[in-house]
PDB file of N, CA and C in Angstrom:
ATOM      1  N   UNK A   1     -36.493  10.566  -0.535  1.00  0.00           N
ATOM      2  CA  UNK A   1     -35.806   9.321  -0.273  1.00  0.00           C
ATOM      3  C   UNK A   1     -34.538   9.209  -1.118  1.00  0.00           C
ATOM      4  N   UNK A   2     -34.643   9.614  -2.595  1.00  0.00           N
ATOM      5  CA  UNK A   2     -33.563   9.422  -3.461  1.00  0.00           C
ATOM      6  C   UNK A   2     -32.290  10.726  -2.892  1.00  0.00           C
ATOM      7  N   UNK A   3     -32.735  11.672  -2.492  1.00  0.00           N
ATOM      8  CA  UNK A   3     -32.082  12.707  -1.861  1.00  0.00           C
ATOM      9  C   UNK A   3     -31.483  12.301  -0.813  1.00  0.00           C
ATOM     10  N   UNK A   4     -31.992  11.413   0.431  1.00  0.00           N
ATOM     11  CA  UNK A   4     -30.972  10.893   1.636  1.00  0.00           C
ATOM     12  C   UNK A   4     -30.475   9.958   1.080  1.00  0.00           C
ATOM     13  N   UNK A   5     -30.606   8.974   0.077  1.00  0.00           N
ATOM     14  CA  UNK A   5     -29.350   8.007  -0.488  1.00  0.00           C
ATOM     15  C   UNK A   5     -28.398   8.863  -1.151  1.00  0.00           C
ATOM     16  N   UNK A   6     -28.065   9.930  -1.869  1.00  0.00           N
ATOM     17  CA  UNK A   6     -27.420  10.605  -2.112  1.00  0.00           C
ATOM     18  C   UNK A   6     -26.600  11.111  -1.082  1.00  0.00           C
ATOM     19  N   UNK A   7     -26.986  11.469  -0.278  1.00  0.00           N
ATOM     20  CA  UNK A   7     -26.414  11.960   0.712  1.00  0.00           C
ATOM     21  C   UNK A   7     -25.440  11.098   1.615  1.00  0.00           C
ATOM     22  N   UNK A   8     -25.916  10.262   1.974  1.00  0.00           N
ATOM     23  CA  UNK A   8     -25.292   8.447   2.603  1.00  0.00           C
ATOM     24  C   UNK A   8     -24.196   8.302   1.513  1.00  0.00           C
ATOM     25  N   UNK A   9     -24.398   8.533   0.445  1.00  0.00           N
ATOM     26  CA  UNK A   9     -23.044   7.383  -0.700  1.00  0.00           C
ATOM     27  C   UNK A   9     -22.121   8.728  -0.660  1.00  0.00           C
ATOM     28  N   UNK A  10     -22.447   9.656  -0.729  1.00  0.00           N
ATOM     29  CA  UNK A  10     -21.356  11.005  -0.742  1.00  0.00           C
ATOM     30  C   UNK A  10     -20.909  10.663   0.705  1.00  0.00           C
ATOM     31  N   UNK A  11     -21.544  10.474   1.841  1.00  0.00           N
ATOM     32  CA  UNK A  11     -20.721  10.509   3.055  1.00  0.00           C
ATOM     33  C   UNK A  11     -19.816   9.401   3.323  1.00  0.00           C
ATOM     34  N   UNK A  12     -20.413   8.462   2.403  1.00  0.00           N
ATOM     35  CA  UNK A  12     -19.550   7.368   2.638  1.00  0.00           C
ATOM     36  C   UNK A  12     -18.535   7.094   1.904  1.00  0.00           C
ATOM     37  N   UNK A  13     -18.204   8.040   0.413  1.00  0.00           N
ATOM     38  CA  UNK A  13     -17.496   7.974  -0.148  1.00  0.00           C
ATOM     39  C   UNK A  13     -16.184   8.714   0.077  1.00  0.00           C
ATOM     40  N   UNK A  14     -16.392   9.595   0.858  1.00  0.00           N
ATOM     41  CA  UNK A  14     -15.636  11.185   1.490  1.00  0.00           C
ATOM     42  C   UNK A  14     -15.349  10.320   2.822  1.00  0.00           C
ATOM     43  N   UNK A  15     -16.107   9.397   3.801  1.00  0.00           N
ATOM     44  CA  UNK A  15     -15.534   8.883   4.709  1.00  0.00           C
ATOM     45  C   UNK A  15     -13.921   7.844   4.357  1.00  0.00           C
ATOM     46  N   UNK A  16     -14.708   7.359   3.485  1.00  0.00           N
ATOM     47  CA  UNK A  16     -13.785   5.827   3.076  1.00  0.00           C
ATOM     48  C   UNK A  16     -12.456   6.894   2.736  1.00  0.00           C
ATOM     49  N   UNK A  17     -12.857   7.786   2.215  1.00  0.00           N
ATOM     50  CA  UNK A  17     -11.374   8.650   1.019  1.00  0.00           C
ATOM     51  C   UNK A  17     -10.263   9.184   2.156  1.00  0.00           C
ATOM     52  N   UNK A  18     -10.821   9.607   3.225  1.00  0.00           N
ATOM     53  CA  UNK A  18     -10.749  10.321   4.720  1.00  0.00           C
ATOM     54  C   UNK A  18      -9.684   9.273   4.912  1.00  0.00           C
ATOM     55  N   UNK A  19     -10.657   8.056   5.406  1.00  0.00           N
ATOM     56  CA  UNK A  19     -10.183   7.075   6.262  1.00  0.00           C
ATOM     57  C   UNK A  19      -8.615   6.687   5.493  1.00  0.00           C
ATOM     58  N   UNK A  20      -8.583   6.320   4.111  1.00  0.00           N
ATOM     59  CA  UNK A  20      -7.664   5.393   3.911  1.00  0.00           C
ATOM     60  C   UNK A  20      -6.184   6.172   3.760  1.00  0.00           C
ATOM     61  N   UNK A  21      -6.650   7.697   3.282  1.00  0.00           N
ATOM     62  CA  UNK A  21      -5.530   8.822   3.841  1.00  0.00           C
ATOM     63  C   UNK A  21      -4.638   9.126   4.931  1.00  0.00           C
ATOM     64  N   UNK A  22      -5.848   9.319   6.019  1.00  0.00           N
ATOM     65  CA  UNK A  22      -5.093   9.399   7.320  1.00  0.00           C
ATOM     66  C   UNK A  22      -5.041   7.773   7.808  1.00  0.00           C
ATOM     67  N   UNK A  23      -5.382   6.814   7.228  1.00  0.00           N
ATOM     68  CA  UNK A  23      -4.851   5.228   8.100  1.00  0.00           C
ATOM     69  C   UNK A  23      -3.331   5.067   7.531  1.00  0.00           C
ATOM     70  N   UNK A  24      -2.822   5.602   6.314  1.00  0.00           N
ATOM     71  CA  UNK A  24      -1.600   4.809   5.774  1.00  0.00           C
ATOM     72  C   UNK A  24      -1.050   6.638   5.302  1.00  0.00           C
ATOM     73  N   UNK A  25      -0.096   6.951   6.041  1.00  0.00           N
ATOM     74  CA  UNK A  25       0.789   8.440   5.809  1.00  0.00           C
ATOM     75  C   UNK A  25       1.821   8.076   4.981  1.00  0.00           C
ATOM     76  N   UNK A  26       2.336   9.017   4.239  1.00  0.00           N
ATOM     77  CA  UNK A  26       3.780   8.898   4.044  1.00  0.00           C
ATOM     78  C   UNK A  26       4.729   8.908   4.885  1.00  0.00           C
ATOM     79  N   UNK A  27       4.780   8.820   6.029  1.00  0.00           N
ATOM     80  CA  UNK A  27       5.890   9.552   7.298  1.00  0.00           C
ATOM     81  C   UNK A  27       5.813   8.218   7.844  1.00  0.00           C
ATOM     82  N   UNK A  28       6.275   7.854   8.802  1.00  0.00           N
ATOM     83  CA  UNK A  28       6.531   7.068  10.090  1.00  0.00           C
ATOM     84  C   UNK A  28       5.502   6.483  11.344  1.00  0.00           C
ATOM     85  N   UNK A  29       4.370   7.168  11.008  1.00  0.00           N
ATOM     86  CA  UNK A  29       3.208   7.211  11.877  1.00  0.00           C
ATOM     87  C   UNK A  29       3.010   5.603  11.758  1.00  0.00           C
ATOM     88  N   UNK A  30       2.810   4.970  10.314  1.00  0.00           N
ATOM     89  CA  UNK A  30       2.675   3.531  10.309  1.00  0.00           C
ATOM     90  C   UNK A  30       4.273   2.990  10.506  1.00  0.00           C
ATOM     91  N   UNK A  31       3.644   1.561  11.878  1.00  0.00           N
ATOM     92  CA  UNK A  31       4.864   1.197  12.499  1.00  0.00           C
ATOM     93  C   UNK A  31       5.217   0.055  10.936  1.00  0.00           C
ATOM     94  N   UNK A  32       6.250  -0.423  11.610  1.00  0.00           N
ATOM     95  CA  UNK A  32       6.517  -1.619  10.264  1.00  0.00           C
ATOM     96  C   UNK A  32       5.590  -2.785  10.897  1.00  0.00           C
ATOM     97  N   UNK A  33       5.685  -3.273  11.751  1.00  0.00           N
ATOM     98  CA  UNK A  33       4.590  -4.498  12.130  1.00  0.00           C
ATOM     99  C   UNK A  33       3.309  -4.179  11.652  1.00  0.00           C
ATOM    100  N   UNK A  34       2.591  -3.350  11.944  1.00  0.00           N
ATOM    101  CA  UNK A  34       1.665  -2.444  11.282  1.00  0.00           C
ATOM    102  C   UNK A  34       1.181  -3.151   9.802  1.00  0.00           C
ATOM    103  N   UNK A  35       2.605  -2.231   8.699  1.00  0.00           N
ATOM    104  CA  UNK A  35       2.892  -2.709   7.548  1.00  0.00           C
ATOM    105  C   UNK A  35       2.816  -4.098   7.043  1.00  0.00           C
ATOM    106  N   UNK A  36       3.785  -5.033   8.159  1.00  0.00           N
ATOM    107  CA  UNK A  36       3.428  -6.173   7.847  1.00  0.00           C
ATOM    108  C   UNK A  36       2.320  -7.414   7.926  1.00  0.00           C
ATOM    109  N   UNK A  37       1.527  -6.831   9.079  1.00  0.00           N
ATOM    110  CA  UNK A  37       0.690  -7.660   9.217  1.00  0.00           C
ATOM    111  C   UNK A  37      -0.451  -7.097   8.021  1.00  0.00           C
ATOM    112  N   UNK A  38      -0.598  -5.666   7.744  1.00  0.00           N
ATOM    113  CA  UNK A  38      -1.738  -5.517   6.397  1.00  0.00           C
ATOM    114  C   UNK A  38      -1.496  -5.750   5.079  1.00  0.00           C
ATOM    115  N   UNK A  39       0.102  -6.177   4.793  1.00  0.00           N
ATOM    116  CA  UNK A  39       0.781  -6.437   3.259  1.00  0.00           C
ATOM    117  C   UNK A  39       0.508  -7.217   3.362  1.00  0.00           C
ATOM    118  N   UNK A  40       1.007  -8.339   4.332  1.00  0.00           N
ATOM    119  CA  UNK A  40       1.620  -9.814   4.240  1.00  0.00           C
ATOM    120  C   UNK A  40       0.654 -10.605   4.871  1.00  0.00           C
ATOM    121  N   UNK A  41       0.295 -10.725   6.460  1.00  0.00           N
ATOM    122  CA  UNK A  41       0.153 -11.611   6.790  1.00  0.00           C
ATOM    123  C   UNK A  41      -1.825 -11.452   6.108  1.00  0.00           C
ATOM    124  N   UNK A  42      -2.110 -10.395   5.869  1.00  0.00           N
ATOM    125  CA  UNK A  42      -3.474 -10.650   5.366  1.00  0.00           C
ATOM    126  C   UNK A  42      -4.009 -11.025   4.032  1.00  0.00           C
ATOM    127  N   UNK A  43      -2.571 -11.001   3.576  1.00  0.00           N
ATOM    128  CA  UNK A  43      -2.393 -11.534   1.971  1.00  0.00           C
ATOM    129  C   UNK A  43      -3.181 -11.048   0.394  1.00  0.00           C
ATOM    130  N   UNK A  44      -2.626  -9.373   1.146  1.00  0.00           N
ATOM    131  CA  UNK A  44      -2.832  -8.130   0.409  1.00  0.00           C
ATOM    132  C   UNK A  44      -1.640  -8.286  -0.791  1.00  0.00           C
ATOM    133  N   UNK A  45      -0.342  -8.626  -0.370  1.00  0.00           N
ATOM    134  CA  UNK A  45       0.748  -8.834  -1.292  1.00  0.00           C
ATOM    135  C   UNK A  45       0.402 -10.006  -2.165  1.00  0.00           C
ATOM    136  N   UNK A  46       0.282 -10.892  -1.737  1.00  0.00           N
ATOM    137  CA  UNK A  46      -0.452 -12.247  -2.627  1.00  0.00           C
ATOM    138  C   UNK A  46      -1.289 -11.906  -3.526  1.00  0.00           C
ATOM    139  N   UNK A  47      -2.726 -11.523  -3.296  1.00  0.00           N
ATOM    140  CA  UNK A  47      -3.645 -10.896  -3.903  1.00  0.00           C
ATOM    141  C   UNK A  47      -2.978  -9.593  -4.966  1.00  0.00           C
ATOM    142  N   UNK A  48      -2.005  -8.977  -4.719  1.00  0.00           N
ATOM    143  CA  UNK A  48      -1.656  -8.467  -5.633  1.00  0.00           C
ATOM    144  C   UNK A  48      -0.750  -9.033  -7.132  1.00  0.00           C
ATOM    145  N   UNK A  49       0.098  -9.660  -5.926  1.00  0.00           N
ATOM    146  CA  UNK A  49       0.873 -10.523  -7.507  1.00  0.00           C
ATOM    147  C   UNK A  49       0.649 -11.635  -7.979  1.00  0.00           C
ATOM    148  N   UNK A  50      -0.902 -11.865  -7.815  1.00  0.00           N
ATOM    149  CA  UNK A  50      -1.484 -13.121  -8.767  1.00  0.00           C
ATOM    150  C   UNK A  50      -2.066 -12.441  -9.350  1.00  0.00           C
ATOM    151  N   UNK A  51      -2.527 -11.006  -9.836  1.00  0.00           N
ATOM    152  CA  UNK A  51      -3.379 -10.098 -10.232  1.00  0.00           C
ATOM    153  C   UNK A  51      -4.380 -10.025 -10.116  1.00  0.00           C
ATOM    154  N   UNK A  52      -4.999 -11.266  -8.856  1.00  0.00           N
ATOM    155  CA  UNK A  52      -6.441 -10.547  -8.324  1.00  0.00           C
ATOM    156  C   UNK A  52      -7.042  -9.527  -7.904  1.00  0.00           C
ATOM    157  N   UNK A  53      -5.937  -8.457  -7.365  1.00  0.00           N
ATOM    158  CA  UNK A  53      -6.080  -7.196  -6.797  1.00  0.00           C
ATOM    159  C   UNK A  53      -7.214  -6.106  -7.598  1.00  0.00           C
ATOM    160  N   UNK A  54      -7.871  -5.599  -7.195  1.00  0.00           N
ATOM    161  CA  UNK A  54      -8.540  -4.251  -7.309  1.00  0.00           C
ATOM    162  C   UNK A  54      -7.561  -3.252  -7.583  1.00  0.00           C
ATOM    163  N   UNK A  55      -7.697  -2.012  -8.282  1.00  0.00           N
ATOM    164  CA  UNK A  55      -7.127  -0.720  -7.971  1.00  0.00           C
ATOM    165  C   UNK A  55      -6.643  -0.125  -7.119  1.00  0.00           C
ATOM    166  N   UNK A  56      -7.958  -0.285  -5.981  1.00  0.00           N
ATOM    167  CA  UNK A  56      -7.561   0.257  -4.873  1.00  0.00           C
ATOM    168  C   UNK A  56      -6.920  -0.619  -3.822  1.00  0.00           C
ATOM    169  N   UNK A  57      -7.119  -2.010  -3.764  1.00  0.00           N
ATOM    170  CA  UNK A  57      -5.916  -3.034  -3.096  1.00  0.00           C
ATOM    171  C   UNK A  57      -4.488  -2.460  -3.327  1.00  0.00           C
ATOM    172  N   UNK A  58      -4.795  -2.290  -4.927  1.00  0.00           N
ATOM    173  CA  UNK A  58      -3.103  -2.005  -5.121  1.00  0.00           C
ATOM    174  C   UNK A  58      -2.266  -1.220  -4.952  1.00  0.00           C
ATOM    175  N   UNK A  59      -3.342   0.432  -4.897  1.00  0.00           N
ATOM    176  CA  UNK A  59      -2.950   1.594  -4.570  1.00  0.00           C
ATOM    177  C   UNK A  59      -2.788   0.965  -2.897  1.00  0.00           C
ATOM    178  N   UNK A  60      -3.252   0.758  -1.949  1.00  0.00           N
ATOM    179  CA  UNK A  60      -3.259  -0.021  -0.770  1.00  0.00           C
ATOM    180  C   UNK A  60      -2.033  -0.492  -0.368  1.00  0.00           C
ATOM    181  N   UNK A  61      -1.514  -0.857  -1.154  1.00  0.00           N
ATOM    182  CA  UNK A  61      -0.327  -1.982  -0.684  1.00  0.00           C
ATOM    183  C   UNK A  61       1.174  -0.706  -1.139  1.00  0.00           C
ATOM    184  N   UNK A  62       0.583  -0.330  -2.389  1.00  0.00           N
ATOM    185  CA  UNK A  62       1.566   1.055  -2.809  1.00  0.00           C
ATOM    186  C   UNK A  62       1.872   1.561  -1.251  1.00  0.00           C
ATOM    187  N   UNK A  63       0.430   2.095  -0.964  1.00  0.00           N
ATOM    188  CA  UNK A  63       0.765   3.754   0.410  1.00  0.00           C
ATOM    189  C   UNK A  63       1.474   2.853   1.685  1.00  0.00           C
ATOM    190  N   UNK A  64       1.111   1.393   1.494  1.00  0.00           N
ATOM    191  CA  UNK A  64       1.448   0.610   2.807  1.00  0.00           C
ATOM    192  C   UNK A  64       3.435   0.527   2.676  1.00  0.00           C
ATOM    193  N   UNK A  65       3.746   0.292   1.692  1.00  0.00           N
ATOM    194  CA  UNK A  65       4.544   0.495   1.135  1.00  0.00           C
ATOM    195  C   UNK A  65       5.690   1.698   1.144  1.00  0.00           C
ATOM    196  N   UNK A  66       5.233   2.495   0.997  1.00  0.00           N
ATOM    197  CA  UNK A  66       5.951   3.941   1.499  1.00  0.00           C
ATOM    198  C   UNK A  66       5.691   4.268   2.480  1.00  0.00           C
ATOM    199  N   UNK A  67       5.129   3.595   3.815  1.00  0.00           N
ATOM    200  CA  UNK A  67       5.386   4.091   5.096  1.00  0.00           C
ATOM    201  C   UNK A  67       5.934   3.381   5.115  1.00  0.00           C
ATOM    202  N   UNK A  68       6.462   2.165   5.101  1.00  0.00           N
ATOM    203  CA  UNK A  68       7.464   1.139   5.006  1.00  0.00           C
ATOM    204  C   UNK A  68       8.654   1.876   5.081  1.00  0.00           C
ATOM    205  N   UNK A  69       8.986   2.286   3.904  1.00  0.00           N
ATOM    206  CA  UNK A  69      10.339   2.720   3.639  1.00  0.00           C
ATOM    207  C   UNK A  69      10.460   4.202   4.479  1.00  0.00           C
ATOM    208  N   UNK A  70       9.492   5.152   4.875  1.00  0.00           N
ATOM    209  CA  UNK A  70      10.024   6.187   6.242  1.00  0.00           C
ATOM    210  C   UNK A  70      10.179   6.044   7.247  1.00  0.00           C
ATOM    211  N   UNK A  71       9.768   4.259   7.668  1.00  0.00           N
ATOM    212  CA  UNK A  71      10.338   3.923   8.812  1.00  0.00           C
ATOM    213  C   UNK A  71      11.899   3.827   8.999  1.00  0.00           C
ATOM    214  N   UNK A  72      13.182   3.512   9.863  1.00  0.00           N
ATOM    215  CA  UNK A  72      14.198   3.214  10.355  1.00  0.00           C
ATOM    216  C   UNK A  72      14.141   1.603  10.650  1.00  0.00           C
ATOM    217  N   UNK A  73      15.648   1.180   9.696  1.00  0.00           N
ATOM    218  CA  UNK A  73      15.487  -0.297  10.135  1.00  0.00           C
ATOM    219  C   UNK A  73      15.474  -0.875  11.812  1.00  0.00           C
ATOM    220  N   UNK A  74      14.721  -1.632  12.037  1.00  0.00           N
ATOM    221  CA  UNK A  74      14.969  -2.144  13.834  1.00  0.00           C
ATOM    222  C   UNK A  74      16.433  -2.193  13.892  1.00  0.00           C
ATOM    223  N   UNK A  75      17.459  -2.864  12.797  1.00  0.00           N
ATOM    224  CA  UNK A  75      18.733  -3.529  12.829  1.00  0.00           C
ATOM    225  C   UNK A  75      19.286  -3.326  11.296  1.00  0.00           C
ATOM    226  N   UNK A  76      20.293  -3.220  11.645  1.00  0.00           N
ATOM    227  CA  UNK A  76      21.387  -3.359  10.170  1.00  0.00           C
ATOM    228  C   UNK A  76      21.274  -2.238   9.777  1.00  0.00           C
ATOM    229  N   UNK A  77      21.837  -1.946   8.333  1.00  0.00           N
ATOM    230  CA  UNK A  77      22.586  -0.535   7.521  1.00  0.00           C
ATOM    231  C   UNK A  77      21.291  -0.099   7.758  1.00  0.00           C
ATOM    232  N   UNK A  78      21.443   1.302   7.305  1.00  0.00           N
ATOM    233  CA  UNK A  78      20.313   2.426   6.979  1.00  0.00           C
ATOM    234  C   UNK A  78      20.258   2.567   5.617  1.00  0.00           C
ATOM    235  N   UNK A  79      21.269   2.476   5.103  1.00  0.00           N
ATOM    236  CA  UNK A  79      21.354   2.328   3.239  1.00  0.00           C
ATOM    237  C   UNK A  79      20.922   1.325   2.249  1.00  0.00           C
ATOM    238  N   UNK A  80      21.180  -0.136   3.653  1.00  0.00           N
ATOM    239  CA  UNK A  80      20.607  -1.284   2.802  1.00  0.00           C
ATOM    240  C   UNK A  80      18.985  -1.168   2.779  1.00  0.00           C
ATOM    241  N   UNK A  81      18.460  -0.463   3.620  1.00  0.00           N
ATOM    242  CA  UNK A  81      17.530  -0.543   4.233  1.00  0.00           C
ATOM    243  C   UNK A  81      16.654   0.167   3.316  1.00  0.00           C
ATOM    244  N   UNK A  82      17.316   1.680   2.937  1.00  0.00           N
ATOM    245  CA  UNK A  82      16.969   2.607   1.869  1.00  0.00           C
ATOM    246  C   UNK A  82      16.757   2.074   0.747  1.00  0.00           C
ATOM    247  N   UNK A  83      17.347   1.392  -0.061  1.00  0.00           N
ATOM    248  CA  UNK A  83      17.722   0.890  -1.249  1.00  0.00           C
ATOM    249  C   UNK A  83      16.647  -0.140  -1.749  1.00  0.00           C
ATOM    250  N   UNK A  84      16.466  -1.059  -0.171  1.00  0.00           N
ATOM    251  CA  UNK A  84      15.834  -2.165  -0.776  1.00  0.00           C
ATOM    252  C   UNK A  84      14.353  -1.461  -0.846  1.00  0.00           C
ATOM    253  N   UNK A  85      14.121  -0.758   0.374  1.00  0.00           N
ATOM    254  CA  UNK A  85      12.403   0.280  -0.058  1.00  0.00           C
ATOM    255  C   UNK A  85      11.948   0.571  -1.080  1.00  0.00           C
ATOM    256  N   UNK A  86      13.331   1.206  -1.567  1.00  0.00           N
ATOM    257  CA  UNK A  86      13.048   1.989  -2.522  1.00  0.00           C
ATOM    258  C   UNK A  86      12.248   1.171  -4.151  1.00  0.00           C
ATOM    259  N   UNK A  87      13.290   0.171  -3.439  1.00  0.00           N
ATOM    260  CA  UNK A  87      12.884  -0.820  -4.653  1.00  0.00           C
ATOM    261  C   UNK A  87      11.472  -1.221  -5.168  1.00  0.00           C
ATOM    262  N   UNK A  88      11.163  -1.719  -3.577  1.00  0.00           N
ATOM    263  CA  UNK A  88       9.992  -2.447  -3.766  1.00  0.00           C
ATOM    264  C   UNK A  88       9.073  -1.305  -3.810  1.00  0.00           C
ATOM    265  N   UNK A  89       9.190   0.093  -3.030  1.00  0.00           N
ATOM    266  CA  UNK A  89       8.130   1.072  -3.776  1.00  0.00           C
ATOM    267  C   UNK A  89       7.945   1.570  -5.056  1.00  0.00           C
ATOM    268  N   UNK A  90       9.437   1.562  -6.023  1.00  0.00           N
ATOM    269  CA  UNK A  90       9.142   1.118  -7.250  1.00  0.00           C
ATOM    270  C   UNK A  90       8.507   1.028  -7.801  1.00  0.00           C
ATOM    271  N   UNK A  91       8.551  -0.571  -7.344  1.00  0.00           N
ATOM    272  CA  UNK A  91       7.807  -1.471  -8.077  1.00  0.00           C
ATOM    273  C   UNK A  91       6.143  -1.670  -8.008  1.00  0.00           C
ATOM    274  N   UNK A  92       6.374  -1.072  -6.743  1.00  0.00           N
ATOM    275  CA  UNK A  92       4.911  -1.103  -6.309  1.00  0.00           C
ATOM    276  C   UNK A  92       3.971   0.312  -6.948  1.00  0.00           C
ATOM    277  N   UNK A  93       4.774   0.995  -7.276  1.00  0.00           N
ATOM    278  CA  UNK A  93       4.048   2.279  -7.987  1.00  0.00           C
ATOM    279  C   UNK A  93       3.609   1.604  -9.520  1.00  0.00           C
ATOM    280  N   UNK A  94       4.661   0.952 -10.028  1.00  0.00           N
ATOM    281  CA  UNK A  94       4.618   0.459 -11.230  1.00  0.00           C
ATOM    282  C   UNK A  94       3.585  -0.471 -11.548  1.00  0.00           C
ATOM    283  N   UNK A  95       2.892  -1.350 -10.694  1.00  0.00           N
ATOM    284  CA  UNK A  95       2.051  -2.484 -10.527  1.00  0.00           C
ATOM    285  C   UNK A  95       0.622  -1.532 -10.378  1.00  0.00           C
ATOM    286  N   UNK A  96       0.694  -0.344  -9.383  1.00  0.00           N
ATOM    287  CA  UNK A  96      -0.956   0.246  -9.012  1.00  0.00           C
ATOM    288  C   UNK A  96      -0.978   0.992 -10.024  1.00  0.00           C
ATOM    289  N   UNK A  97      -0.096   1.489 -10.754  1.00  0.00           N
ATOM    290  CA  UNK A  97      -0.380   2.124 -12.175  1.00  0.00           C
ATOM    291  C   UNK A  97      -0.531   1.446 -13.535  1.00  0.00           C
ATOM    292  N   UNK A  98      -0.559  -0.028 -13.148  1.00  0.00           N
ATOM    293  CA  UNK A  98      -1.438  -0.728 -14.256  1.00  0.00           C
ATOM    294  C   UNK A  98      -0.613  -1.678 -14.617  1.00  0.00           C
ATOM    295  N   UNK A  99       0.883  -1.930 -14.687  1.00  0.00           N
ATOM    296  CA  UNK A  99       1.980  -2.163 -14.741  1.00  0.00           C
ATOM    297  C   UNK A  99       1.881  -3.872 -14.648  1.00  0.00           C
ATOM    298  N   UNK A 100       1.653  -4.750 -15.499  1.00  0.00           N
ATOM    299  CA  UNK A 100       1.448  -6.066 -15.042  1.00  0.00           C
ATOM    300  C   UNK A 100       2.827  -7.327 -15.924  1.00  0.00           C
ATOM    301  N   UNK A 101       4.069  -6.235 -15.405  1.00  0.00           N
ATOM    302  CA  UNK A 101       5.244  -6.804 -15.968  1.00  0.00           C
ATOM    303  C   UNK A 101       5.756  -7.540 -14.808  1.00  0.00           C
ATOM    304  N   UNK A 102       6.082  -8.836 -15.525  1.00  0.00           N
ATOM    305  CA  UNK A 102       6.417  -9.826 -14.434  1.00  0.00           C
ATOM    306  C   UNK A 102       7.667  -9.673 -13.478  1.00  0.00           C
ATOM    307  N   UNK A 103       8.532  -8.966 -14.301  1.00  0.00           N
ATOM    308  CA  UNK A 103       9.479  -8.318 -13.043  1.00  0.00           C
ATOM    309  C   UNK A 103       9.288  -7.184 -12.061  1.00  0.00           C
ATOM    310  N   UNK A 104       8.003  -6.355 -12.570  1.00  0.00           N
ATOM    311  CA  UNK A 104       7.884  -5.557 -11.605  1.00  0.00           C
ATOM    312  C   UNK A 104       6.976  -6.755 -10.060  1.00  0.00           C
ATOM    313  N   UNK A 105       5.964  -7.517 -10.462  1.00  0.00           N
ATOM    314  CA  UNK A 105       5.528  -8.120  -9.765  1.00  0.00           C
ATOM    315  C   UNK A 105       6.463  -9.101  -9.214  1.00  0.00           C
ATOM    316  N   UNK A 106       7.795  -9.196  -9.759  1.00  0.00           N
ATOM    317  CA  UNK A 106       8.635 -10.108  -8.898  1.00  0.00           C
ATOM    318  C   UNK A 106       9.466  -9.230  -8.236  1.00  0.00           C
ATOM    319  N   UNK A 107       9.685  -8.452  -8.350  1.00  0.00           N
ATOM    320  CA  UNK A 107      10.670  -7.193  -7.630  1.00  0.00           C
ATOM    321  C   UNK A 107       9.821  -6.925  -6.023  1.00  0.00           C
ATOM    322  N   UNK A 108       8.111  -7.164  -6.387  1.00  0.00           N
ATOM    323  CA  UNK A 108       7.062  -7.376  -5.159  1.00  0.00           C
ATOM    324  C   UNK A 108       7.454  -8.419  -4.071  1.00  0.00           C
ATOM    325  N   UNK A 109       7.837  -9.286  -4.837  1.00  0.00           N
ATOM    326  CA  UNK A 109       7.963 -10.632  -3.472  1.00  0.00           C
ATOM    327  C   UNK A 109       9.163 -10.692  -3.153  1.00  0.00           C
ATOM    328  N   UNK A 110      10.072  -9.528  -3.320  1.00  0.00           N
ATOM    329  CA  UNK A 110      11.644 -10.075  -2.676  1.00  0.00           C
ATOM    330  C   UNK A 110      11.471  -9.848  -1.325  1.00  0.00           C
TER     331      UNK A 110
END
């Protein structure tokens, strides 16, 4: 019995690790609506910069984050577009790596 619970928490731990890899790429695969409805409108970004967040929320919002920025803006520069990503992935690296400086968490909500 203790042998098939072992077995279940390894599969489920290797599933979850699977899953949250291939759900959020570095590339373009995640659309930006995508992005926004799992940052924002589910209030994954919130939860992060009140510092309720988990680790892995935050790493979460990080990877959500850099598909963000390999997308192409719908409209306007490609540079402004670059720049401001860049920013907020930043910042957002800076925050899931433990980082609980109030400008990095305000650099989050621009």
């Amino acid at each position: 019995m203790r042998m098939l619970l072992r077995v279940m928490l390894v599969a489920a731990i290797v599933t979850g690790i699977v899953g949250v890899n291939s759900l959020v790429a570095a590339d373009a695969s995640v659309d930006i609506k995508t992005v926004m409805e799992k940052a924002h409108k589910s209030g994954l970004l919130k939860k992060v910069t009140s510092g309720k967040a988990s680790d892995a929320e935050k790493k979460e919002l990080c990877e959500l984050y850099v598909a963000l920025a390999a997308n192409k803006p719908p409209r306007g520069d490609v540079a402004s577009w670059k720049s401001k990503t860049e920013a907020i992935v930043a910042a957002c690296k800076k925050v899931a790596g433990g980082s609980n400086d109030k400008a990095d968490l305000a650099a989050l909500k621009k």
